[in-house]
PDB file of N, CA and C in Angstrom:
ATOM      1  N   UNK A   1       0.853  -1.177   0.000  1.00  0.00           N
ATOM      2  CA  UNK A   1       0.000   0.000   0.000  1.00  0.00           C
ATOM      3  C   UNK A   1       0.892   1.231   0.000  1.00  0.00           C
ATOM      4  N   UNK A   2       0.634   2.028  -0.305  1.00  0.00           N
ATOM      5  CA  UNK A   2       1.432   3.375  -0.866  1.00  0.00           C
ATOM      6  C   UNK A   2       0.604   4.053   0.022  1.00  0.00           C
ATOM      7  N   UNK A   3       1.837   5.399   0.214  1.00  0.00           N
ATOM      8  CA  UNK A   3       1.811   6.588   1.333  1.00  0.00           C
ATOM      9  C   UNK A   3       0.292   7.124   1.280  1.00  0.00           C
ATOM     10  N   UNK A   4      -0.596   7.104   2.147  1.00  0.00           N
ATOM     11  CA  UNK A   4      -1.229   7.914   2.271  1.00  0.00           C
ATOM     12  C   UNK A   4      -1.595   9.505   2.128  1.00  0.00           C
ATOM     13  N   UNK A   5      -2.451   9.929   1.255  1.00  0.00           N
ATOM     14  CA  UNK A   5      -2.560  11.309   0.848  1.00  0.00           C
ATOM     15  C   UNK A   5      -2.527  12.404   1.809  1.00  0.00           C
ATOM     16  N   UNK A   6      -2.079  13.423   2.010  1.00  0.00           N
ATOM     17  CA  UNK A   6      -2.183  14.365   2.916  1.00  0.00           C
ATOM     18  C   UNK A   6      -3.967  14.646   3.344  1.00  0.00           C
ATOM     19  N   UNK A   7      -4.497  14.649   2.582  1.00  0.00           N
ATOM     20  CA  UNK A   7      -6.105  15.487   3.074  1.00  0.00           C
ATOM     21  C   UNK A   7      -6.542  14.113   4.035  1.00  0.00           C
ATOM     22  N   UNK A   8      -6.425  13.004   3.225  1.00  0.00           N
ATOM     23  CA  UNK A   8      -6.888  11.321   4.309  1.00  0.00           C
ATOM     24  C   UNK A   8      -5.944  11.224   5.828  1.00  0.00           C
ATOM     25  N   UNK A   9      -5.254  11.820   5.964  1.00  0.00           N
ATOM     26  CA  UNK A   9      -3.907  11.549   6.784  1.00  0.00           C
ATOM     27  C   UNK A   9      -4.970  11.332   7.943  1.00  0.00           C
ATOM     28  N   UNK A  10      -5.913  12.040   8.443  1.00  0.00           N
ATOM     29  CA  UNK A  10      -6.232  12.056   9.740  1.00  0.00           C
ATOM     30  C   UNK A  10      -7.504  10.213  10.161  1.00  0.00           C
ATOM     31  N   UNK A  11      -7.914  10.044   8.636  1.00  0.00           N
ATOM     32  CA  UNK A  11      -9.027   9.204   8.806  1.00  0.00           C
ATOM     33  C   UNK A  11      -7.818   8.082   8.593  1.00  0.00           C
ATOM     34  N   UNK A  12      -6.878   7.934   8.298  1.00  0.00           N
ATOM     35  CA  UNK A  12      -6.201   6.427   7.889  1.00  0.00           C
ATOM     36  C   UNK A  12      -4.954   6.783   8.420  1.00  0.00           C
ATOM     37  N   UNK A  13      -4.348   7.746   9.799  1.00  0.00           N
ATOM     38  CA  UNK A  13      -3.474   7.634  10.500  1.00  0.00           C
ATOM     39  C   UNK A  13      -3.371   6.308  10.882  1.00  0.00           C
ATOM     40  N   UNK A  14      -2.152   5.680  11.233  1.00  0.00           N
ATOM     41  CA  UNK A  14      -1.647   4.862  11.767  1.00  0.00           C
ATOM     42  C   UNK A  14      -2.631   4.239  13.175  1.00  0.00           C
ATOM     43  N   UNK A  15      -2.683   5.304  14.425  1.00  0.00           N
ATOM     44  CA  UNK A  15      -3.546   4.563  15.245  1.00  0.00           C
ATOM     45  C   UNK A  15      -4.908   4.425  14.895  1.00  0.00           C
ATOM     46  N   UNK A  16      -5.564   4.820  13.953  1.00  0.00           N
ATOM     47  CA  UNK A  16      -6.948   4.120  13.399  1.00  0.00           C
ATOM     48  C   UNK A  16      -6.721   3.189  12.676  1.00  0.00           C
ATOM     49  N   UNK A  17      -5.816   2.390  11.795  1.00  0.00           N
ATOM     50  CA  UNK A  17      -5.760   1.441  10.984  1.00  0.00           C
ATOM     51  C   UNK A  17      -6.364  -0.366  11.395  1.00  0.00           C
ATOM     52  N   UNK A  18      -5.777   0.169  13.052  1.00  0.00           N
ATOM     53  CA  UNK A  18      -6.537  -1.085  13.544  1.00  0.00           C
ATOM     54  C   UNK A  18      -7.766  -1.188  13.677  1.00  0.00           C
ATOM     55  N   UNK A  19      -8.305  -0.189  13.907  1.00  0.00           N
ATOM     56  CA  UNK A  19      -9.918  -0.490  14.296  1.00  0.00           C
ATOM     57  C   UNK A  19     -10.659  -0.210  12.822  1.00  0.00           C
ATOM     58  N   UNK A  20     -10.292  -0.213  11.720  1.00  0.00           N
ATOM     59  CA  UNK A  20     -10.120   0.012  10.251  1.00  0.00           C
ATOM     60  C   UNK A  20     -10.530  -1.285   9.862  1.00  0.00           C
ATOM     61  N   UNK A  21      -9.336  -1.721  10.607  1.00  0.00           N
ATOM     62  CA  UNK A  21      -9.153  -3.355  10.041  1.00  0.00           C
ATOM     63  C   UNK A  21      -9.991  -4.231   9.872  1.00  0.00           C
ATOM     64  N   UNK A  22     -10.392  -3.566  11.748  1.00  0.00           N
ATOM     65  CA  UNK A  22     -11.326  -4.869  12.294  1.00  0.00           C
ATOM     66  C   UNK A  22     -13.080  -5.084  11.809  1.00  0.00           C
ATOM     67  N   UNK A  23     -12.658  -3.877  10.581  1.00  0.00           N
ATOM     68  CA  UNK A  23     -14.217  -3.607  10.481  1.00  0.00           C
ATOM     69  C   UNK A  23     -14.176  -4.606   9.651  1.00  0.00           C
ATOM     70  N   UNK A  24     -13.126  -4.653   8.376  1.00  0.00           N
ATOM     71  CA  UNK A  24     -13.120  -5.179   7.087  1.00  0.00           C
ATOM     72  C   UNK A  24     -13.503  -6.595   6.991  1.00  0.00           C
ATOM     73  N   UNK A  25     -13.496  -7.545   8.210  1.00  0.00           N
ATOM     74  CA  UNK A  25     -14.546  -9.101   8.238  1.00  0.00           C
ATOM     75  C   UNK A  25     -15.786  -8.751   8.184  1.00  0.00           C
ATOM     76  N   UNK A  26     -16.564  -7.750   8.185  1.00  0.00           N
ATOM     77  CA  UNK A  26     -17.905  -7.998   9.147  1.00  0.00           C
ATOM     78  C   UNK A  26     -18.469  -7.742   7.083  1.00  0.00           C
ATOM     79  N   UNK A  27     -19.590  -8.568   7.112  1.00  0.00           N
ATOM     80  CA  UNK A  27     -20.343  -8.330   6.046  1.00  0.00           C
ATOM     81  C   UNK A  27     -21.766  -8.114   6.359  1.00  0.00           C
ATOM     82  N   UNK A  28     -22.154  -6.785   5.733  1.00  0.00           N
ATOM     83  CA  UNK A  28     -23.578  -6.679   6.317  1.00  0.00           C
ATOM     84  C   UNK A  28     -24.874  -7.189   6.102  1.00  0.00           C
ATOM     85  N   UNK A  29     -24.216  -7.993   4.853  1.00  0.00           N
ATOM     86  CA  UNK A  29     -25.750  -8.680   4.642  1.00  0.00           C
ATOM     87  C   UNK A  29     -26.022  -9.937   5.536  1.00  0.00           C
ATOM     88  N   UNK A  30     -24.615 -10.231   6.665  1.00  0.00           N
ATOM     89  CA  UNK A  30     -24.743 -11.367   6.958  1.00  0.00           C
ATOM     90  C   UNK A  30     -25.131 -11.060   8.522  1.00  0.00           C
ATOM     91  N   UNK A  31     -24.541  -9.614   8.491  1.00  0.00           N
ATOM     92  CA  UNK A  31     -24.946  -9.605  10.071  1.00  0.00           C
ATOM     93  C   UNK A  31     -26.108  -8.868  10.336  1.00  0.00           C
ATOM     94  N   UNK A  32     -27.038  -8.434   8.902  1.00  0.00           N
ATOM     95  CA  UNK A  32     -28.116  -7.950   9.521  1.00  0.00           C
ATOM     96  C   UNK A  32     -29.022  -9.281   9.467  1.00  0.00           C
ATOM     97  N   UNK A  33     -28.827 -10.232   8.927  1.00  0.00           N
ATOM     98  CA  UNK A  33     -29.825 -11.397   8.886  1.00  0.00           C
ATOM     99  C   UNK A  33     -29.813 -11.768  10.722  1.00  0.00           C
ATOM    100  N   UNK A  34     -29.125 -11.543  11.323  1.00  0.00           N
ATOM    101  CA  UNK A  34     -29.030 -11.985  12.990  1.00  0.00           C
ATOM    102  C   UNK A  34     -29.683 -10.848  13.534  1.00  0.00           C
ATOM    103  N   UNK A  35     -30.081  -9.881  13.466  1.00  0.00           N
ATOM    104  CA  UNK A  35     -31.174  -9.212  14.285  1.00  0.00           C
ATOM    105  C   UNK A  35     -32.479 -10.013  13.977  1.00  0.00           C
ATOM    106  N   UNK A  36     -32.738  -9.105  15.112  1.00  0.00           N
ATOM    107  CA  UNK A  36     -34.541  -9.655  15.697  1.00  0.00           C
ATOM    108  C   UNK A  36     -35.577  -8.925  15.541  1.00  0.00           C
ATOM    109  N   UNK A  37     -35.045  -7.443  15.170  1.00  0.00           N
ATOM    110  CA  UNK A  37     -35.816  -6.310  15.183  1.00  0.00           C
ATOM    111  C   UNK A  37     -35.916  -5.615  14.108  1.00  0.00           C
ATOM    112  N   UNK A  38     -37.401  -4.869  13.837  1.00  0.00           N
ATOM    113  CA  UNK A  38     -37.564  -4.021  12.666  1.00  0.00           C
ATOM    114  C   UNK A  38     -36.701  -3.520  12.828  1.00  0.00           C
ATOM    115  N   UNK A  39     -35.829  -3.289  11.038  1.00  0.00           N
ATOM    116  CA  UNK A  39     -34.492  -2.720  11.051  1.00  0.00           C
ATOM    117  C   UNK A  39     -35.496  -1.331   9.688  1.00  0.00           C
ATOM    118  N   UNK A  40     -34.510  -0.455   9.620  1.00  0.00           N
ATOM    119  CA  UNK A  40     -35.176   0.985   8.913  1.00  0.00           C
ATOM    120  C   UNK A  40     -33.459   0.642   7.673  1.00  0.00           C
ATOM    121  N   UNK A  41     -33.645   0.391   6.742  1.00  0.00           N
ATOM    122  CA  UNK A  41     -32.545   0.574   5.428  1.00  0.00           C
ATOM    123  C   UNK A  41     -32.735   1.992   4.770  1.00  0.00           C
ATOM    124  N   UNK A  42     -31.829   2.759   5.158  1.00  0.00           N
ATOM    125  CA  UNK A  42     -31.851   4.186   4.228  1.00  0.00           C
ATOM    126  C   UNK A  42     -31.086   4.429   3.429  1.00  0.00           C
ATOM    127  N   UNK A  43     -31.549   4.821   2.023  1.00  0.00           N
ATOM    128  CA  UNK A  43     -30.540   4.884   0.973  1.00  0.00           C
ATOM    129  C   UNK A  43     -31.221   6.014  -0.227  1.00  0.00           C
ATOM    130  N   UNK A  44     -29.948   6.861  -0.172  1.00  0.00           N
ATOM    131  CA  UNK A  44     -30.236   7.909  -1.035  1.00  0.00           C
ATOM    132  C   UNK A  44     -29.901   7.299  -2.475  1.00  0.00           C
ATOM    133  N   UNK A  45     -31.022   7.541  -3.732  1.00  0.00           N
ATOM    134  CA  UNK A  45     -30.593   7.365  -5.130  1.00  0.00           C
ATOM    135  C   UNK A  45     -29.078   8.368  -5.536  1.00  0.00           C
ATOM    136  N   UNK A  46     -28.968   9.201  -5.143  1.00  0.00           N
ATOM    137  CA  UNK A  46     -27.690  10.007  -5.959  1.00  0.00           C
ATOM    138  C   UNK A  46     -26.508   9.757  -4.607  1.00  0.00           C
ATOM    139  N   UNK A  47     -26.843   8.662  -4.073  1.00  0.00           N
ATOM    140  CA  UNK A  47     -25.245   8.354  -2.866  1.00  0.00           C
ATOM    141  C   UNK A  47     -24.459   8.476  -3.597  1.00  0.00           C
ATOM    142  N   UNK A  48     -23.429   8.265  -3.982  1.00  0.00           N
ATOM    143  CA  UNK A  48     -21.969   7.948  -4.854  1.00  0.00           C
ATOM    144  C   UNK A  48     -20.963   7.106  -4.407  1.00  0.00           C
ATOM    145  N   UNK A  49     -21.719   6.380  -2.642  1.00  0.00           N
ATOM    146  CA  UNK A  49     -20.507   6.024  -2.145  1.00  0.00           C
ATOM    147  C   UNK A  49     -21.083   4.373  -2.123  1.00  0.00           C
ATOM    148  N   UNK A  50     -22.477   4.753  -1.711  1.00  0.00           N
ATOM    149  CA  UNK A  50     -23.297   3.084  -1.779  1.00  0.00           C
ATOM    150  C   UNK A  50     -24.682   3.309  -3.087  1.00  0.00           C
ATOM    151  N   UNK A  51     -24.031   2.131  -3.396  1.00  0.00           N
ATOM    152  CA  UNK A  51     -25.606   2.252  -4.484  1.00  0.00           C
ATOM    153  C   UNK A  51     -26.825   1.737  -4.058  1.00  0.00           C
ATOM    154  N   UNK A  52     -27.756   2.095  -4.811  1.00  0.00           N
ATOM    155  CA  UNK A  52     -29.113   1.476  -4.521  1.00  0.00           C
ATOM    156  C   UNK A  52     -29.181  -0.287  -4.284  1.00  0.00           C
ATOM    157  N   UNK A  53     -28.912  -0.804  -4.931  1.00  0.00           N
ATOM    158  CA  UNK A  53     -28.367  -2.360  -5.321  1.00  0.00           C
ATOM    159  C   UNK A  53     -27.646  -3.056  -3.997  1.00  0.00           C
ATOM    160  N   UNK A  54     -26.948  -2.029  -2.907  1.00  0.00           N
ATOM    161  CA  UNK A  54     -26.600  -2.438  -1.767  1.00  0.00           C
ATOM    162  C   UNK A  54     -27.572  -2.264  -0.854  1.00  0.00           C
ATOM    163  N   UNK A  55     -28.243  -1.626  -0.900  1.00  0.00           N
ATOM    164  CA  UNK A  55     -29.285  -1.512   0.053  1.00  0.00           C
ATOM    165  C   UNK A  55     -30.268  -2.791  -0.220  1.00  0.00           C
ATOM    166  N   UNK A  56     -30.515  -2.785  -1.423  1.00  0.00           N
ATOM    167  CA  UNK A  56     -31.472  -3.755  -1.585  1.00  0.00           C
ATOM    168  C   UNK A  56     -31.415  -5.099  -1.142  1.00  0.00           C
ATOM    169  N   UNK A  57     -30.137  -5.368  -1.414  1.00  0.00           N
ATOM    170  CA  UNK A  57     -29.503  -6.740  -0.803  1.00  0.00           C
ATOM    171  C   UNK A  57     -29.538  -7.055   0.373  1.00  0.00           C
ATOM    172  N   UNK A  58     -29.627  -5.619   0.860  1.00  0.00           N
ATOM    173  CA  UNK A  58     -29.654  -5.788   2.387  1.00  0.00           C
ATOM    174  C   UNK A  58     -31.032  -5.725   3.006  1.00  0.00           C
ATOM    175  N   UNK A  59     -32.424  -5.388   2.029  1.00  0.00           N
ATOM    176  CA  UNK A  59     -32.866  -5.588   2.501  1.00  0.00           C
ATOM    177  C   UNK A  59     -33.663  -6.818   2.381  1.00  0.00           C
ATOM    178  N   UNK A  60     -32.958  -7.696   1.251  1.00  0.00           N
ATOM    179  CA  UNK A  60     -33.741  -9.078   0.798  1.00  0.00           C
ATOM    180  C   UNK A  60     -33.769 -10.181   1.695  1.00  0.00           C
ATOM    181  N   UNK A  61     -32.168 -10.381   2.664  1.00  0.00           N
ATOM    182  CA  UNK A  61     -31.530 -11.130   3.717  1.00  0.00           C
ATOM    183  C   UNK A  61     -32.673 -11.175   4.690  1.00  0.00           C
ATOM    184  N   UNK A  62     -33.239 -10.348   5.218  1.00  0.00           N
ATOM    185  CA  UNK A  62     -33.840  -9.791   6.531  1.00  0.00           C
ATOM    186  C   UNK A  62     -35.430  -9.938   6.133  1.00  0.00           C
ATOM    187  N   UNK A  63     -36.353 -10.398   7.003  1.00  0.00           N
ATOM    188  CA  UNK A  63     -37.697 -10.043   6.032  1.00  0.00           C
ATOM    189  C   UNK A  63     -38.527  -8.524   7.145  1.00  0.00           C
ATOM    190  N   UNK A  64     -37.519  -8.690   8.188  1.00  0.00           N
ATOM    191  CA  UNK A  64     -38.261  -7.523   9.151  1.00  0.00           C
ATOM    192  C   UNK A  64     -37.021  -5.833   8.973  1.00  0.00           C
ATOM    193  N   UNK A  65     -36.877  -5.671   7.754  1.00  0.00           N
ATOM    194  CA  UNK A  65     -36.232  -4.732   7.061  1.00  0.00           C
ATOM    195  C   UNK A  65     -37.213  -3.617   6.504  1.00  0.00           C
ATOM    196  N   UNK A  66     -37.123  -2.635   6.517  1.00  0.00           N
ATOM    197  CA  UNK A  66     -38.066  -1.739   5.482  1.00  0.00           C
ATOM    198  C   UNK A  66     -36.758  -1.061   4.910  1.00  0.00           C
ATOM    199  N   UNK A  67     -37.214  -1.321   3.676  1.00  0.00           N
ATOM    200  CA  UNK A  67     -36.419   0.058   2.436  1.00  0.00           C
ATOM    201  C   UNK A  67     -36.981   0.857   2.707  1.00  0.00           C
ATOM    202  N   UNK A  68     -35.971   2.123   2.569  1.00  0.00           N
ATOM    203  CA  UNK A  68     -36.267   3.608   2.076  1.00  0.00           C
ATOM    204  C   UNK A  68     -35.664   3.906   1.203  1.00  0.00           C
ATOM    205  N   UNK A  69     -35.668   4.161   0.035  1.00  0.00           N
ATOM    206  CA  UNK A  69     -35.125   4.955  -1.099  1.00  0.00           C
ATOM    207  C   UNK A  69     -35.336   6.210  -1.316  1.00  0.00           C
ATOM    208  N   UNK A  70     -34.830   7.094  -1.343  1.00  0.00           N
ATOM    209  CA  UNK A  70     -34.951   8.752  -1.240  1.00  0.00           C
ATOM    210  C   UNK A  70     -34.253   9.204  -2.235  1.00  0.00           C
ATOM    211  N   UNK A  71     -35.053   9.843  -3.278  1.00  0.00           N
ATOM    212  CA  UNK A  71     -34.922  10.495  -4.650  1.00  0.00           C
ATOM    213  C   UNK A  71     -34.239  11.746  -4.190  1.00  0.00           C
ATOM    214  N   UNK A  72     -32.861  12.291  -4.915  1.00  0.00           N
ATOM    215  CA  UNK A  72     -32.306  13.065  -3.995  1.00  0.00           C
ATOM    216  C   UNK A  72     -31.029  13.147  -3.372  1.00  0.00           C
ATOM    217  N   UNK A  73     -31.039  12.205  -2.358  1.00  0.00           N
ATOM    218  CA  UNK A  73     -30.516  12.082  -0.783  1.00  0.00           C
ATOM    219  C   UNK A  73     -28.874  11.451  -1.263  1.00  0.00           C
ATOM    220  N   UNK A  74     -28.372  11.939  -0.656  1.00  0.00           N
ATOM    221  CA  UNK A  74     -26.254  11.328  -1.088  1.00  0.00           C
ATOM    222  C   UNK A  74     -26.496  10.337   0.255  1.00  0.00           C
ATOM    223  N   UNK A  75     -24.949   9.909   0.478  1.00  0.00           N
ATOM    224  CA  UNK A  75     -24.563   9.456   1.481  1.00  0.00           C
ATOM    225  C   UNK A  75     -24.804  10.444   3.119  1.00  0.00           C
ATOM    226  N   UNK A  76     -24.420  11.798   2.501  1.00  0.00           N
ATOM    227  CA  UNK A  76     -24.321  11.957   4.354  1.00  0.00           C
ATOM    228  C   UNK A  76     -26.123  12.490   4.325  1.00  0.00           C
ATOM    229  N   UNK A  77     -26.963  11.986   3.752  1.00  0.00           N
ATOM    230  CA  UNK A  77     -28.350  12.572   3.914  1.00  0.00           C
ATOM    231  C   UNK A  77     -28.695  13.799   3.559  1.00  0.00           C
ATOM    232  N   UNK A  78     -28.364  14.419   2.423  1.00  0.00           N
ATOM    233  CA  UNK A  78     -28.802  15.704   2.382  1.00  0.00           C
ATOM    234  C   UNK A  78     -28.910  15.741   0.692  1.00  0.00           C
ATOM    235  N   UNK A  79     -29.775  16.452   0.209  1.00  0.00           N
ATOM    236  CA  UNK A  79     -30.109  16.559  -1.311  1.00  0.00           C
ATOM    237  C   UNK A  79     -28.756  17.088  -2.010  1.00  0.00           C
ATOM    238  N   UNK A  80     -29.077  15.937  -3.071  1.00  0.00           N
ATOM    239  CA  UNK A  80     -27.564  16.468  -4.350  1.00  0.00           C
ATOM    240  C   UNK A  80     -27.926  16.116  -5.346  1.00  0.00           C
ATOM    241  N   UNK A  81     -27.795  16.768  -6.386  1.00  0.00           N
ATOM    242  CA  UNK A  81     -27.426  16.192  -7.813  1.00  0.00           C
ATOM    243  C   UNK A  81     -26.630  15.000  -7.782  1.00  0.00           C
ATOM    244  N   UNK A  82     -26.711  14.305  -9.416  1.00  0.00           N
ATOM    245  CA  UNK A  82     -25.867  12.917  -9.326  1.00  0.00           C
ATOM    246  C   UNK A  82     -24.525  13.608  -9.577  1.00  0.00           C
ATOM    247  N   UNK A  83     -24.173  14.792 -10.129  1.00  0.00           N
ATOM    248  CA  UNK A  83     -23.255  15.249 -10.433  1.00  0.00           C
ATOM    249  C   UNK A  83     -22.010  14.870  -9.619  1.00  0.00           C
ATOM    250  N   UNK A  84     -21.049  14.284  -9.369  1.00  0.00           N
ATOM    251  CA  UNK A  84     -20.209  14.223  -8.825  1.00  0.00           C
ATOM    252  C   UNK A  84     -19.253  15.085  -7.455  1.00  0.00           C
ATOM    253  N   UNK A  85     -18.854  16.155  -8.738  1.00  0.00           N
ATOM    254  CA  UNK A  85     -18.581  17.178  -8.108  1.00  0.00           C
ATOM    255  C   UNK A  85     -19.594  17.809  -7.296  1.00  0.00           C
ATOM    256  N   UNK A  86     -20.576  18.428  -7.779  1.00  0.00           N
ATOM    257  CA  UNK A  86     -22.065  18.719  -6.978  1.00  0.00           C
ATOM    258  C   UNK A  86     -22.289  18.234  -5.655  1.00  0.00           C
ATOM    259  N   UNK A  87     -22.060  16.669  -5.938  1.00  0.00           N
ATOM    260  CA  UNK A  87     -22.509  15.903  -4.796  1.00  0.00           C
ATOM    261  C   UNK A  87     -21.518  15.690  -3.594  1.00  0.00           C
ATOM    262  N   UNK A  88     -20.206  15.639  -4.072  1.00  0.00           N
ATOM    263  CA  UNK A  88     -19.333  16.012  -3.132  1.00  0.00           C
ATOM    264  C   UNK A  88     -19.465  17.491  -2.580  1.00  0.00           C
ATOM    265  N   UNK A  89     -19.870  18.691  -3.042  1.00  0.00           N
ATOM    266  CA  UNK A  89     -19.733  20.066  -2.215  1.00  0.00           C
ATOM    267  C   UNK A  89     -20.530  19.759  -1.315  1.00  0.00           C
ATOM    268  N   UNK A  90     -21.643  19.005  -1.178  1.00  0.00           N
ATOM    269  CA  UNK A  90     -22.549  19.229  -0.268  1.00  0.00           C
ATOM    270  C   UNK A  90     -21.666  18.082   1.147  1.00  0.00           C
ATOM    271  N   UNK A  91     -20.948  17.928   1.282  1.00  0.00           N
ATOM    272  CA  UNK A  91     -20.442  16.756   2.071  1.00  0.00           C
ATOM    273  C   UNK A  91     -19.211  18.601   3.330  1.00  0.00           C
ATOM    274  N   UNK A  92     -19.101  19.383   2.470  1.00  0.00           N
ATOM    275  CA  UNK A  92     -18.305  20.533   3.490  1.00  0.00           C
ATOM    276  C   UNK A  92     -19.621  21.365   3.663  1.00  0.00           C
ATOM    277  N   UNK A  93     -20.840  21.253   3.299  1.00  0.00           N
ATOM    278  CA  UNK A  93     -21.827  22.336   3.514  1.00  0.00           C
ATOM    279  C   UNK A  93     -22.520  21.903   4.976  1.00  0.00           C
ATOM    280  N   UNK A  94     -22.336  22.293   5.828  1.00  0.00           N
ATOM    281  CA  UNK A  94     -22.945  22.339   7.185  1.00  0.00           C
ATOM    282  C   UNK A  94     -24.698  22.734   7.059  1.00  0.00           C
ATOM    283  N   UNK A  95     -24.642  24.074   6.240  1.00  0.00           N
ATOM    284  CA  UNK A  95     -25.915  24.977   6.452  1.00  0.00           C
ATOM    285  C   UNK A  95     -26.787  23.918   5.580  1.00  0.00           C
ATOM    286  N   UNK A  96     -26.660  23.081   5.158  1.00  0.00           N
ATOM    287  CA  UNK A  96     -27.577  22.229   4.018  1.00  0.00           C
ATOM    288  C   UNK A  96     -28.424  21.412   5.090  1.00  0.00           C
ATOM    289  N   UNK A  97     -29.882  21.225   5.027  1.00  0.00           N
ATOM    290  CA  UNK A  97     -31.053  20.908   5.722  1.00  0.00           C
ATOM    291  C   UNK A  97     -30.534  19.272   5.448  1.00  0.00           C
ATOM    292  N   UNK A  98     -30.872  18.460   6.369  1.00  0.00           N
ATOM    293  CA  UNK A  98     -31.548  16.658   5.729  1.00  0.00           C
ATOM    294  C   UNK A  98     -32.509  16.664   4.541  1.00  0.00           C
ATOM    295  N   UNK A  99     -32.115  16.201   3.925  1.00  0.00           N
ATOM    296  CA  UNK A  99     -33.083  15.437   2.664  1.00  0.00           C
ATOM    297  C   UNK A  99     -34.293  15.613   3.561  1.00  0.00           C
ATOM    298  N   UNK A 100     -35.203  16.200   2.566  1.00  0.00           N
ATOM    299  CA  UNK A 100     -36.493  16.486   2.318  1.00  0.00           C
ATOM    300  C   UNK A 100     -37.317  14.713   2.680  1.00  0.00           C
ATOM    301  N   UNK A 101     -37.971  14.536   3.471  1.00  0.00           N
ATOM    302  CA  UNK A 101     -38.744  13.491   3.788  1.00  0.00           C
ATOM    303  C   UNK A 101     -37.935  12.380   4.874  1.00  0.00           C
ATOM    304  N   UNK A 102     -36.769  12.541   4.733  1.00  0.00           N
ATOM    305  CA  UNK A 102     -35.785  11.797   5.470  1.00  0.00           C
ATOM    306  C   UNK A 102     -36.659  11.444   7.052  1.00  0.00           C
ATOM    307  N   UNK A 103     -36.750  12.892   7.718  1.00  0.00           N
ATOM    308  CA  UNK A 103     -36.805  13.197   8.922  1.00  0.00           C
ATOM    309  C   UNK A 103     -38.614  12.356   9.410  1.00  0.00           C
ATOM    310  N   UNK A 104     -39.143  12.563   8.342  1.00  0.00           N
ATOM    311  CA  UNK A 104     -40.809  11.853   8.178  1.00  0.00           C
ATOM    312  C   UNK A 104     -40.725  10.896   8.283  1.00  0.00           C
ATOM    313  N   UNK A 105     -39.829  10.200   7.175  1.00  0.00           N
ATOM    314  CA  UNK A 105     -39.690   8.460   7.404  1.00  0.00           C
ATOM    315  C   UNK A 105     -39.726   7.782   8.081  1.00  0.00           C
ATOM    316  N   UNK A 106     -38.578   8.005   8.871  1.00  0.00           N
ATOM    317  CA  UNK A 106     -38.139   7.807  10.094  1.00  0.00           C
ATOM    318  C   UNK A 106     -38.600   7.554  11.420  1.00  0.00           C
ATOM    319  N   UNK A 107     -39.466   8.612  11.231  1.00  0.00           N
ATOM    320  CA  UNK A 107     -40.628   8.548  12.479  1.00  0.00           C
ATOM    321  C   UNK A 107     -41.684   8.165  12.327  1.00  0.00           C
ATOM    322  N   UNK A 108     -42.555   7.783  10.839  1.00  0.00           N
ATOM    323  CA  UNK A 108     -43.204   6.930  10.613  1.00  0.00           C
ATOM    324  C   UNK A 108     -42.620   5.415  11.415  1.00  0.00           C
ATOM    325  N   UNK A 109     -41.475   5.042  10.217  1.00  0.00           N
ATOM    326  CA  UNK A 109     -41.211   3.715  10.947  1.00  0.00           C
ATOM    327  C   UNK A 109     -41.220   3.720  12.841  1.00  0.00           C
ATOM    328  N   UNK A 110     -40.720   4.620  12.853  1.00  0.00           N
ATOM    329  CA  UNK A 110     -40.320   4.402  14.775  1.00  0.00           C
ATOM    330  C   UNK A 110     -41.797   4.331  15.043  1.00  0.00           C
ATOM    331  N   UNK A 111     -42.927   5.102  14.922  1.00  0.00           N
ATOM    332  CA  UNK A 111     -44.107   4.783  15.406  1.00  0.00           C
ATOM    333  C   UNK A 111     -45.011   3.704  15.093  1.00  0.00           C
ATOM    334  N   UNK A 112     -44.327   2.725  14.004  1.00  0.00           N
ATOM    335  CA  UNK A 112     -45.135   1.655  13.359  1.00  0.00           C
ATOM    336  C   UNK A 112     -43.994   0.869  14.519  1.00  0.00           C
ATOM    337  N   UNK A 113     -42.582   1.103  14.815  1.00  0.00           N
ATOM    338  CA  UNK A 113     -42.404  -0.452  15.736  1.00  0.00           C
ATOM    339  C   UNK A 113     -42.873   0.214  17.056  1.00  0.00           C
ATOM    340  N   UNK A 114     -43.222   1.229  17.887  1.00  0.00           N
ATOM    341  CA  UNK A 114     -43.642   1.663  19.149  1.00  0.00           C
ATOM    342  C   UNK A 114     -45.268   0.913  19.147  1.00  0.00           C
ATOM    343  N   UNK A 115     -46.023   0.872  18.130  1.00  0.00           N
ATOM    344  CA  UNK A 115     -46.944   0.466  18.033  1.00  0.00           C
ATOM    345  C   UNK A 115     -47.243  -1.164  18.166  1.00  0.00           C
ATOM    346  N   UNK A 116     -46.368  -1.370  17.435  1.00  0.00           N
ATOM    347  CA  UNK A 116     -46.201  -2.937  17.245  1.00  0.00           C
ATOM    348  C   UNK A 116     -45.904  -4.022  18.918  1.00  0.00           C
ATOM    349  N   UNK A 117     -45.152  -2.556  19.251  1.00  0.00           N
ATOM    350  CA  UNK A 117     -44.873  -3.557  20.661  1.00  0.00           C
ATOM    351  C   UNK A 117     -45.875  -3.941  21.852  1.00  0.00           C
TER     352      UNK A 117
END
């Protein structure tokens, strides 16, 4: 593996590499099949980092899973173009709201498992 880039230096310093590591066994389609509980899958169409196609998988494993797909929504939850560049500015924009419906969803589901119990 070759030197690490200056801007990454802080996320792939040396003392994080281990706990880096330890993530890299865990597969999620395998460890969400071992919960017990309504699980909430959120996934923005214009992510860039996970695609739609991962979510889905994840939610086929599980049958007490709900998809959300959010027209819109990137990785860190907030509306972007698919544009690349676009979609990366919004990742330093603080003042940018949550994706539009995000915050609804959410609490739909939480009140469908509060209910359930």
């Amino acid at each position: 593996m070759g030197a690490v880039p200056a801007p990454l230096q802080p996320l792939f310093r040396t003392s994080v590499q281990p706990y880096l590591r330890s993530w890299f066994g865990y597969d999620p389609a395998v460890e969400i099949t071992k919960l017990r509980v309504p699980v909430l899958i959120v996934q923005g169409r214009t992510d860039i980092q996970i695609g739609v196609a991962d979510a889905q998988r994840l939610s086929i494993v599980n049958r007490r899973t709900q998809l959300l797909l959010i027209d819109g929504m990137n990785h860190i939850l907030k509306t972007a173009p698919r544009s690349r560049a676009e979609n990366l500015a919004t990742y330093n924009d603080p003042s940018l709201p949550l994706a539009r419906d995000l915050v609804d969803a959410i609490a739909v589901f939480l009140e469908g498992v509060a209910r359930s119990r």
